[in-house]
C-alpha atoms as a PDB file:
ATOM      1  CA  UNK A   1       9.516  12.449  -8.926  1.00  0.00           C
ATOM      2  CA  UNK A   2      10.918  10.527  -5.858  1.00  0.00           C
ATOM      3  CA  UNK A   3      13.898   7.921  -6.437  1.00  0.00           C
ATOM      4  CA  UNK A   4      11.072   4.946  -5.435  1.00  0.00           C
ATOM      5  CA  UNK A   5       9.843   6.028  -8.835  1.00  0.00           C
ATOM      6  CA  UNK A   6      12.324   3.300 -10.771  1.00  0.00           C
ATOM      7  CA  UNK A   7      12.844   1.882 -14.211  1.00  0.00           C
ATOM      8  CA  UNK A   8       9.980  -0.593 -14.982  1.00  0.00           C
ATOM      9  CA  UNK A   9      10.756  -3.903 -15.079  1.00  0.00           C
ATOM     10  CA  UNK A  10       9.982  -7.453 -16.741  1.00  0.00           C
ATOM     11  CA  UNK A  11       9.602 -10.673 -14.891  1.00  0.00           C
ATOM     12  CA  UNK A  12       8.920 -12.231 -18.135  1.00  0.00           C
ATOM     13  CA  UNK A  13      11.933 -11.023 -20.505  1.00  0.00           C
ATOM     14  CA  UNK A  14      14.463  -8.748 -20.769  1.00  0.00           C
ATOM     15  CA  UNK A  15      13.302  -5.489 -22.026  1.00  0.00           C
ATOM     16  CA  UNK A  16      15.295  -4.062 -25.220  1.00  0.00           C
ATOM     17  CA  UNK A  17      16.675  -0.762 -25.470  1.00  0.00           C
ATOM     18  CA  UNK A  18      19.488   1.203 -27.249  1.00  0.00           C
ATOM     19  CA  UNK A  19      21.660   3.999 -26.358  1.00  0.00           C
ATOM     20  CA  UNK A  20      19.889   7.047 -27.722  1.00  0.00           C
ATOM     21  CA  UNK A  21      21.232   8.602 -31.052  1.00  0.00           C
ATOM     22  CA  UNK A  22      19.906   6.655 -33.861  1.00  0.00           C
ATOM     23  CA  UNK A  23      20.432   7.418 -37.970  1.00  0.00           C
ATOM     24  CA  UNK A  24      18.756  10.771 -38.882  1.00  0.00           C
ATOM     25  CA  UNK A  25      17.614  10.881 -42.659  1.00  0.00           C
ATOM     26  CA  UNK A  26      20.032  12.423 -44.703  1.00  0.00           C
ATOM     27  CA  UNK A  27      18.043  15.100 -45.938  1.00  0.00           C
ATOM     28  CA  UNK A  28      17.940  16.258 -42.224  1.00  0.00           C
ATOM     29  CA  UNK A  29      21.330  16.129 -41.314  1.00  0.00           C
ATOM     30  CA  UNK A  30      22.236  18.121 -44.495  1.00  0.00           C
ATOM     31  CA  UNK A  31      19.345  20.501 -42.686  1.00  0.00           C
ATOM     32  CA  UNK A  32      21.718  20.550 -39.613  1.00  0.00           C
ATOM     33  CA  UNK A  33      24.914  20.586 -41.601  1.00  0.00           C
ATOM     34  CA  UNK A  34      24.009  23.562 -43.278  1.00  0.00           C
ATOM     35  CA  UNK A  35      22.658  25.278 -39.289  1.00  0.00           C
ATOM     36  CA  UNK A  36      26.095  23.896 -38.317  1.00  0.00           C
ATOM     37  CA  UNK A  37      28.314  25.873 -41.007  1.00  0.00           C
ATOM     38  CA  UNK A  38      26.245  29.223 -40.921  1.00  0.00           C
ATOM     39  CA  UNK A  39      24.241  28.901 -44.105  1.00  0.00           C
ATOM     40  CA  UNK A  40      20.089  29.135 -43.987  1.00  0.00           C
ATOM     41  CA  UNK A  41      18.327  25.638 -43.368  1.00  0.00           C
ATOM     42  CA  UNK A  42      15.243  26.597 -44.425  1.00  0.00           C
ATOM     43  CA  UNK A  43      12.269  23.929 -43.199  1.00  0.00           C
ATOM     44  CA  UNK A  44      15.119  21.986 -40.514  1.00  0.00           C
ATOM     45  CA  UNK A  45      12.724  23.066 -37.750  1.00  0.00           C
ATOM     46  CA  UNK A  46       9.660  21.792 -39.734  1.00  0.00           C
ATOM     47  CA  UNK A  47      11.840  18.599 -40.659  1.00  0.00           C
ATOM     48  CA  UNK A  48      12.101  17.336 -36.807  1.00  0.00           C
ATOM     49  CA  UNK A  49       8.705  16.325 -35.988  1.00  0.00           C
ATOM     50  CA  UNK A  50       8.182  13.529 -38.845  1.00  0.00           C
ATOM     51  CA  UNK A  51      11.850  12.422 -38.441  1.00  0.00           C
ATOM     52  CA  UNK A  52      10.887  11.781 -34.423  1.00  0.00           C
ATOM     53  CA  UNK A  53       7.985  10.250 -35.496  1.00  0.00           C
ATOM     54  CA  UNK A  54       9.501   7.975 -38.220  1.00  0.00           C
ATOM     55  CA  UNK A  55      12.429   6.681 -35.858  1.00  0.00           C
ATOM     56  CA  UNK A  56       9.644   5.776 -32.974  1.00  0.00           C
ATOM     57  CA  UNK A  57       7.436   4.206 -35.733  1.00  0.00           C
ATOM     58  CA  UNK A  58      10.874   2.348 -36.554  1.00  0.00           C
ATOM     59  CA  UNK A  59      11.801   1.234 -32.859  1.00  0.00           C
ATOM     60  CA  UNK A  60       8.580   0.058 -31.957  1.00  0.00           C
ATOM     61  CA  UNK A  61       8.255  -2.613 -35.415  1.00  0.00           C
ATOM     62  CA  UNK A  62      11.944  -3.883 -34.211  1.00  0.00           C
ATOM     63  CA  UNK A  63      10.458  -4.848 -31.327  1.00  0.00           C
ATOM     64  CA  UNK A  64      12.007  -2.140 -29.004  1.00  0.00           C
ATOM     65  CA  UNK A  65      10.399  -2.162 -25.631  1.00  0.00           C
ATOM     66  CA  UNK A  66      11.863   1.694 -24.030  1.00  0.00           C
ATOM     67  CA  UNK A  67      11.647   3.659 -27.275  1.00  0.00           C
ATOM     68  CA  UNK A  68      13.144   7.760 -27.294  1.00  0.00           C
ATOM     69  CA  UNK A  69      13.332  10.511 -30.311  1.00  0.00           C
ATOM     70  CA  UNK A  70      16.774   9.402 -31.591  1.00  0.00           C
ATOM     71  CA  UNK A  71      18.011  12.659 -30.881  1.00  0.00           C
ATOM     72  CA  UNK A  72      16.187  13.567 -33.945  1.00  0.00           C
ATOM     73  CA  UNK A  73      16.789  17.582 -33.172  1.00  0.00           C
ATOM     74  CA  UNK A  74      20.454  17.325 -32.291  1.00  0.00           C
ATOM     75  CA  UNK A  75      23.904  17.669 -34.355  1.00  0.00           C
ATOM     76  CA  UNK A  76      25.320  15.866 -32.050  1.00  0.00           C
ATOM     77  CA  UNK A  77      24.854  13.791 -28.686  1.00  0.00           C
ATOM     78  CA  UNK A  78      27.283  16.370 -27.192  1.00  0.00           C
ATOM     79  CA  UNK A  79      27.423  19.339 -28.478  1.00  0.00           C
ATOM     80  CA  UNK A  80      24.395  20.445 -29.115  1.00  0.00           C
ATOM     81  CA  UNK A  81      24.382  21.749 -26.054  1.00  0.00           C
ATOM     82  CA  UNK A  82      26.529  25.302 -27.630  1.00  0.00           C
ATOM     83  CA  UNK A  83      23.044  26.057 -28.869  1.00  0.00           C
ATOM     84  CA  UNK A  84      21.159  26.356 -25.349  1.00  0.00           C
ATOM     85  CA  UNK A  85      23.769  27.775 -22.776  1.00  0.00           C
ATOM     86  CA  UNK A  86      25.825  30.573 -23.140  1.00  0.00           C
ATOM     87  CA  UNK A  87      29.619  30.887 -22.715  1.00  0.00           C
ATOM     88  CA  UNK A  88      30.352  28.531 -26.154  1.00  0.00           C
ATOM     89  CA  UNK A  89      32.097  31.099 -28.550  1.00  0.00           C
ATOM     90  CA  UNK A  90      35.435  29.760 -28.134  1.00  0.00           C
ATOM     91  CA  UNK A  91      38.270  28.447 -30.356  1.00  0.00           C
ATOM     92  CA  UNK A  92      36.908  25.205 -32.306  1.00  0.00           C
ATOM     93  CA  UNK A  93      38.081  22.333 -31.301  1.00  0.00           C
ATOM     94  CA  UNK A  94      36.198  19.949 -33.164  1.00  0.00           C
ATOM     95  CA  UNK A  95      39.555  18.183 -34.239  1.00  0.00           C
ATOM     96  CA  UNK A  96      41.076  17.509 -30.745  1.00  0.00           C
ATOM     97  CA  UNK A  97      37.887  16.925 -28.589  1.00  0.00           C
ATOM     98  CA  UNK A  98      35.814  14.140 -27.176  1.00  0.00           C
ATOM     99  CA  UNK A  99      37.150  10.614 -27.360  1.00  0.00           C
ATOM    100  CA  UNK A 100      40.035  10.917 -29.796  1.00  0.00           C
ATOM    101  CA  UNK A 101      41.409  13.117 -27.185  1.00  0.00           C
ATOM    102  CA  UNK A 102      41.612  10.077 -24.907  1.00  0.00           C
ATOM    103  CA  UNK A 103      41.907   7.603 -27.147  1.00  0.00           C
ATOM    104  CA  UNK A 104      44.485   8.417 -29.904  1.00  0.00           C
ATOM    105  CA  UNK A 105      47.485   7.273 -28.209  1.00  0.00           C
ATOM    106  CA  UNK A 106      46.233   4.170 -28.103  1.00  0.00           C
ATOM    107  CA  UNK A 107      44.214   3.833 -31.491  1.00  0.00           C
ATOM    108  CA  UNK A 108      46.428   6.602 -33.673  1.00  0.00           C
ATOM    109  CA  UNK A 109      45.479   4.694 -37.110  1.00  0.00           C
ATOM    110  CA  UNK A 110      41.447   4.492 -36.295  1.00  0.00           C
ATOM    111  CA  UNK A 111      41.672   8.071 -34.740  1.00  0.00           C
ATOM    112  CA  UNK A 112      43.405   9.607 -37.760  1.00  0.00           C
ATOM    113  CA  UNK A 113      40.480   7.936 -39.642  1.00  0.00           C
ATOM    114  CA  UNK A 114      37.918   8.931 -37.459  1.00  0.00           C
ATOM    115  CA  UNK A 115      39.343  12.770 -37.613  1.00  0.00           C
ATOM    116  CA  UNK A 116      38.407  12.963 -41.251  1.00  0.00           C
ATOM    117  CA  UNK A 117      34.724  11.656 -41.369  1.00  0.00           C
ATOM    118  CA  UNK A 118      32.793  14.538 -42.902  1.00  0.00           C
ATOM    119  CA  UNK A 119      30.162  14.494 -40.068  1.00  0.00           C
ATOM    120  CA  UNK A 120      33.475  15.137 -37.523  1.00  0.00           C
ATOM    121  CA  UNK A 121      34.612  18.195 -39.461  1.00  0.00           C
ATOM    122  CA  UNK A 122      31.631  19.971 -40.180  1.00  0.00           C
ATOM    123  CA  UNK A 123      30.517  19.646 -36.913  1.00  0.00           C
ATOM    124  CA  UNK A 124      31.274  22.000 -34.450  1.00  0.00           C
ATOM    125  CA  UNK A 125      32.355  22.183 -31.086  1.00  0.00           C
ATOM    126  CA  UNK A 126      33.865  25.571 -29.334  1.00  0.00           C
ATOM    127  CA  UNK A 127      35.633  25.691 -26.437  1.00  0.00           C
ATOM    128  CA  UNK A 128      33.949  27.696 -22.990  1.00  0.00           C
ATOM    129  CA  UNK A 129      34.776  31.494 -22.974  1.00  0.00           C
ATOM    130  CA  UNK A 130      33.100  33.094 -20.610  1.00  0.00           C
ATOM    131  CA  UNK A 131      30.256  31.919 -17.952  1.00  0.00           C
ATOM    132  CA  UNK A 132      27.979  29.067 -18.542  1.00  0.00           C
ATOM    133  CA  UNK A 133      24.141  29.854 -18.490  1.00  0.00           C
ATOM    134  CA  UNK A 134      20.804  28.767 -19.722  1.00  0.00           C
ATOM    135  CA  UNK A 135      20.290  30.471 -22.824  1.00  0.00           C
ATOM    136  CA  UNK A 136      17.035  28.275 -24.921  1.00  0.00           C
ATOM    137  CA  UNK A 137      15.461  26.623 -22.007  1.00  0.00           C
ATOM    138  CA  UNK A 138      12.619  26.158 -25.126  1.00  0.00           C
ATOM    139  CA  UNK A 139      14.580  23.808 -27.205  1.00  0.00           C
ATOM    140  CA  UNK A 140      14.429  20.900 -24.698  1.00  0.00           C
ATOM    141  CA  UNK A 141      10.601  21.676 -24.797  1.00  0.00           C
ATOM    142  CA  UNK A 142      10.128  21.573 -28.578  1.00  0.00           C
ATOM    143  CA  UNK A 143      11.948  17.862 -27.946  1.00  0.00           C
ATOM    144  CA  UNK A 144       9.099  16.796 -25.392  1.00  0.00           C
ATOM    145  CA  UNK A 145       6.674  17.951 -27.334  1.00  0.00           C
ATOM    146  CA  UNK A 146       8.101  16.176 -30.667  1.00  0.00           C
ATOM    147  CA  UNK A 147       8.163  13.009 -28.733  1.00  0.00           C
ATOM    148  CA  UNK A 148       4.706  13.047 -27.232  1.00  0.00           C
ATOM    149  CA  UNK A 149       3.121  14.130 -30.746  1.00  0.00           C
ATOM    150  CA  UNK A 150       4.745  10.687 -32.174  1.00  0.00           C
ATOM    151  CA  UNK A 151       4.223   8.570 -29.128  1.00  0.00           C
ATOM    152  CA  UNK A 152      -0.288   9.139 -30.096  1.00  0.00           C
ATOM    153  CA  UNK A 153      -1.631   6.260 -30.128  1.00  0.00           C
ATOM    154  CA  UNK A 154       1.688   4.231 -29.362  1.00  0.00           C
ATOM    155  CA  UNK A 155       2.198   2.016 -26.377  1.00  0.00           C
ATOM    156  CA  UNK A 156       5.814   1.183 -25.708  1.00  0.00           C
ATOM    157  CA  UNK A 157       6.893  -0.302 -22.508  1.00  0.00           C
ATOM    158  CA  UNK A 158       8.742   3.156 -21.362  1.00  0.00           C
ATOM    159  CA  UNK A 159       9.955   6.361 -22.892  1.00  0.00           C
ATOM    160  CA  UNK A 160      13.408   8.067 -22.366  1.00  0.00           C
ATOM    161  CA  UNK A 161      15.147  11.144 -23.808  1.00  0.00           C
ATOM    162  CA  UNK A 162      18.689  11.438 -23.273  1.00  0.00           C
ATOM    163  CA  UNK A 163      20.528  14.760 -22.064  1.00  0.00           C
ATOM    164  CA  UNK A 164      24.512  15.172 -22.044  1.00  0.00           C
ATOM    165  CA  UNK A 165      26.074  14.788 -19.035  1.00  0.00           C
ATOM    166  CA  UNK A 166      27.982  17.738 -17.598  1.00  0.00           C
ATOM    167  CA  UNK A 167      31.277  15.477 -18.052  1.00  0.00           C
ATOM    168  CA  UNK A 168      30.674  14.447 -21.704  1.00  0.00           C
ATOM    169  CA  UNK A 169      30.212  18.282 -22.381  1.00  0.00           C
ATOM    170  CA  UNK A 170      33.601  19.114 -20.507  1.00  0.00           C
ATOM    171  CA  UNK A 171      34.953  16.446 -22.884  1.00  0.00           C
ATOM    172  CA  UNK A 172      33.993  17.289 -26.357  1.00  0.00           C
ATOM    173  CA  UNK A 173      34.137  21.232 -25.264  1.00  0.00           C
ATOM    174  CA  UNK A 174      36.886  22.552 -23.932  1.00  0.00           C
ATOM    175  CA  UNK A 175      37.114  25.094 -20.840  1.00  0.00           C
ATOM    176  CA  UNK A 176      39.101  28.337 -21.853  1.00  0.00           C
ATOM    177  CA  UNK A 177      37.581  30.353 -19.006  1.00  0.00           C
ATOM    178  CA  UNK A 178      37.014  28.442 -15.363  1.00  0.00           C
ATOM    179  CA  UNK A 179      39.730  28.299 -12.937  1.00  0.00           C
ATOM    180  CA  UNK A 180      39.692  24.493 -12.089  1.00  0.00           C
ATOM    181  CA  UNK A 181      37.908  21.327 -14.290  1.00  0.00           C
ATOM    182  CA  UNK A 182      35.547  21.438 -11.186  1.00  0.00           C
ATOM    183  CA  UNK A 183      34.246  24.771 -11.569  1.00  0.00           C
ATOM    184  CA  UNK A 184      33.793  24.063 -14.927  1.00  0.00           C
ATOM    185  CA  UNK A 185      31.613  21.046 -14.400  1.00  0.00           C
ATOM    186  CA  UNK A 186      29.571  22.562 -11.326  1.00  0.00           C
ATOM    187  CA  UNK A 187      29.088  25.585 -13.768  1.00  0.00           C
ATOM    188  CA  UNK A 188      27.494  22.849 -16.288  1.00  0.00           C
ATOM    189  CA  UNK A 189      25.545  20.668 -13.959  1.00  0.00           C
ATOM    190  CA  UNK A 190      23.827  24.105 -12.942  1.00  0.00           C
ATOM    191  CA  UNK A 191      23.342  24.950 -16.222  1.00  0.00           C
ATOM    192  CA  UNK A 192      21.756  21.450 -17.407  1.00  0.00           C
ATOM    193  CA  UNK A 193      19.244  20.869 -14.396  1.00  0.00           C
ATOM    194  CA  UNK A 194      16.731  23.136 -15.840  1.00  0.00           C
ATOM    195  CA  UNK A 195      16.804  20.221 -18.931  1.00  0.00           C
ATOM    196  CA  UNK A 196      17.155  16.985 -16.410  1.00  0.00           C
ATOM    197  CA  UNK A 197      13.985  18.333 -15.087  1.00  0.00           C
ATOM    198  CA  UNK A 198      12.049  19.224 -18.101  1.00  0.00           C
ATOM    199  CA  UNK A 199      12.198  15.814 -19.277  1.00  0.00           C
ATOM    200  CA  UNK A 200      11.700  14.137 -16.140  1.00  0.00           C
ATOM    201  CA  UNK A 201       8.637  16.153 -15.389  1.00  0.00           C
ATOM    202  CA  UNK A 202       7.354  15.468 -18.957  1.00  0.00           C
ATOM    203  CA  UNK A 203       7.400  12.002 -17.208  1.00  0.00           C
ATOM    204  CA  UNK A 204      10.098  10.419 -19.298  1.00  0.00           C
ATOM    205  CA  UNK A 205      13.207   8.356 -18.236  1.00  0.00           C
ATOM    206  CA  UNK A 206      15.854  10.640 -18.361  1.00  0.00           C
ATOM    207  CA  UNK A 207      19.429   9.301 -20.197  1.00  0.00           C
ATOM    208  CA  UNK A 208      23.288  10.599 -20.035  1.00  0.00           C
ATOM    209  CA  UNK A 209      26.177   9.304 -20.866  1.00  0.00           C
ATOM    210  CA  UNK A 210      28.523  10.242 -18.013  1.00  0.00           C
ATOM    211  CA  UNK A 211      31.923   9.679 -17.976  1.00  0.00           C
ATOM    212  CA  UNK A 212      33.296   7.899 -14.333  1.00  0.00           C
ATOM    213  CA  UNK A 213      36.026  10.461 -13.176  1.00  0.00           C
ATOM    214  CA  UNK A 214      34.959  11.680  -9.407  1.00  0.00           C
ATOM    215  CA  UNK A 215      34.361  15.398 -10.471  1.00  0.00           C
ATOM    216  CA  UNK A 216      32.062  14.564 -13.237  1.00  0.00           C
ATOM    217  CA  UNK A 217      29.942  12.353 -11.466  1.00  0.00           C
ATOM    218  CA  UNK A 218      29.819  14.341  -8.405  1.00  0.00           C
ATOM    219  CA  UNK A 219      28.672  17.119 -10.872  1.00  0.00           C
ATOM    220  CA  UNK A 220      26.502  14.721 -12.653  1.00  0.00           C
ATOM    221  CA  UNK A 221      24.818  13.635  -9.179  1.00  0.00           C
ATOM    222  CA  UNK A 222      24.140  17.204  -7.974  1.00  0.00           C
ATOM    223  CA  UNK A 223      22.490  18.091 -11.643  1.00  0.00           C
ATOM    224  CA  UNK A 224      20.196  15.288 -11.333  1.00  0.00           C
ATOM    225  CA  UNK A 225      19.256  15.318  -8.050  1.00  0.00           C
ATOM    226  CA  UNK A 226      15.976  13.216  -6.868  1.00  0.00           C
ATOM    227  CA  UNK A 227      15.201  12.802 -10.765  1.00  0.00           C
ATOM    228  CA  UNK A 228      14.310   9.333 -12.056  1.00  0.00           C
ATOM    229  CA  UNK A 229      17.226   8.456 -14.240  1.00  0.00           C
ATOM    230  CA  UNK A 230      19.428   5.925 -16.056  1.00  0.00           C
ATOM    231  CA  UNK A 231      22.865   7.264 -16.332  1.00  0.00           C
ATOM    232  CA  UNK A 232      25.329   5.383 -18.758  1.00  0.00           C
ATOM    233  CA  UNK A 233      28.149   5.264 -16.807  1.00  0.00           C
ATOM    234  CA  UNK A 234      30.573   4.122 -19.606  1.00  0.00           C
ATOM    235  CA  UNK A 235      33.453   6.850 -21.309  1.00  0.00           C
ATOM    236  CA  UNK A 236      31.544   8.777 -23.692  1.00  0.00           C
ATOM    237  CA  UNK A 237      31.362   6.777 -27.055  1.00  0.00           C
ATOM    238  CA  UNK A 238      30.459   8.133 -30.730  1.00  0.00           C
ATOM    239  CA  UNK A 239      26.682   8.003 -31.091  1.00  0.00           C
END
């Protein structure tokens, strides 16, 4: 898609949307929680495609106008992404990473409490150890086709699917292996662009949350190209 291919627009309102991750249902992220901790999760995979289709069924009787999955599939809005590239077998982090990192000296009382939510600790997030790669190019396909099952028969204004942004992923996973931060995030915006482009060519409006230092969204520009997208340009919040 060319970049004259924009967001649709309303002359008669302003179009609602949200960020991306919405509420999973709790016998799914115990699904995940087990997947995240090594034990079986027998039936997550089956799990996904009703939970996608529950939360669009949900967005569209709230009166949302660009709808998405709600990152039904995903542990995380971040780092999920261990699971499809290689070079994640690290040290976990998961207690010094993402935005407590930035954010504690600031806010120590709410980032001591935000260090001991159960999601935050059973969630995990290695550091990079070695190169970063494609690995399950398929996963971002089982998404598409999870949202286009739900969206039968559904008319919202626009559809999006959100994708981490190579520096959101530098952020919540730390580099143990690449010289510089910048070969670290050119390393991840190659890795990504195979899922930028899966979802744009599914013909959805492709999200990120990118945060605004030059080297990420240099990285973040080269990843997405000429693809039709809506980058959050905010610091990386909890979703």
């Amino acid at each position: 898609m060319g970049r004259e291919e924009l967001m649709r627009l309303s002359t008669d309102r302003i179009l609602t949307t949200h960020t991306g991750s919405l509420p999973r249902p709790d016998d799914l992220v115990e699904l995940m929680y087990a997947k995240e901790e090594g034990r079986p999760a027998p039936g997550l995979e089956d799990r996904i495609p009703p939970a996608v289709a529950e939360v669009v069924g949900k967005q569209l009787e709230a009166g949302i106008d660009v709808v998405n999955d709600g990152e039904a599939s995903k542990p995380s809005y971040a780092t999920y992404v261990k699971d499809r590239l290689t070079g994640f077998e690290g040290e976990d982090n998961r207690g010094s990473s993402g935005y407590l990192t930035y954010y504690r000296d600031e806010f120590p009382e709410w980032a001591d409490r935000m260090s001991q939510d159960p999601y935050r600790t059973r969630r995990k997030a290695p550091a990079c150890n070695g190169p970063v790669a494609p690995r399950d190019t398929a996963a971002v396909q089982r998404d598409i086709e999870h949202l286009q099952a739900a969206l039968q028969g559904r008319q919202p204004t626009e559809v999006f699917m959100t994708a981490v942004s190579p520096g959101t992923i530098a952020q919540f996973l730390h580099n143990a292996y690449y010289p510089t931060p910048d070969a670290y995030l050119e390393a991840l915006a190659e890795a990504m662009r195979p899922e930028y482009k899966a979802i744009v060519d599914a013909g959805f409006l492709l999200s990120s949350t990118a945060r605004t230092s030059r080297g990420s969204a240099s990285a973040w520009r080269m990843a997405a190209g000429s693809t039709r997208f809506a980058p959050d340009c905010s610091d990386a919040s909890p979703s």
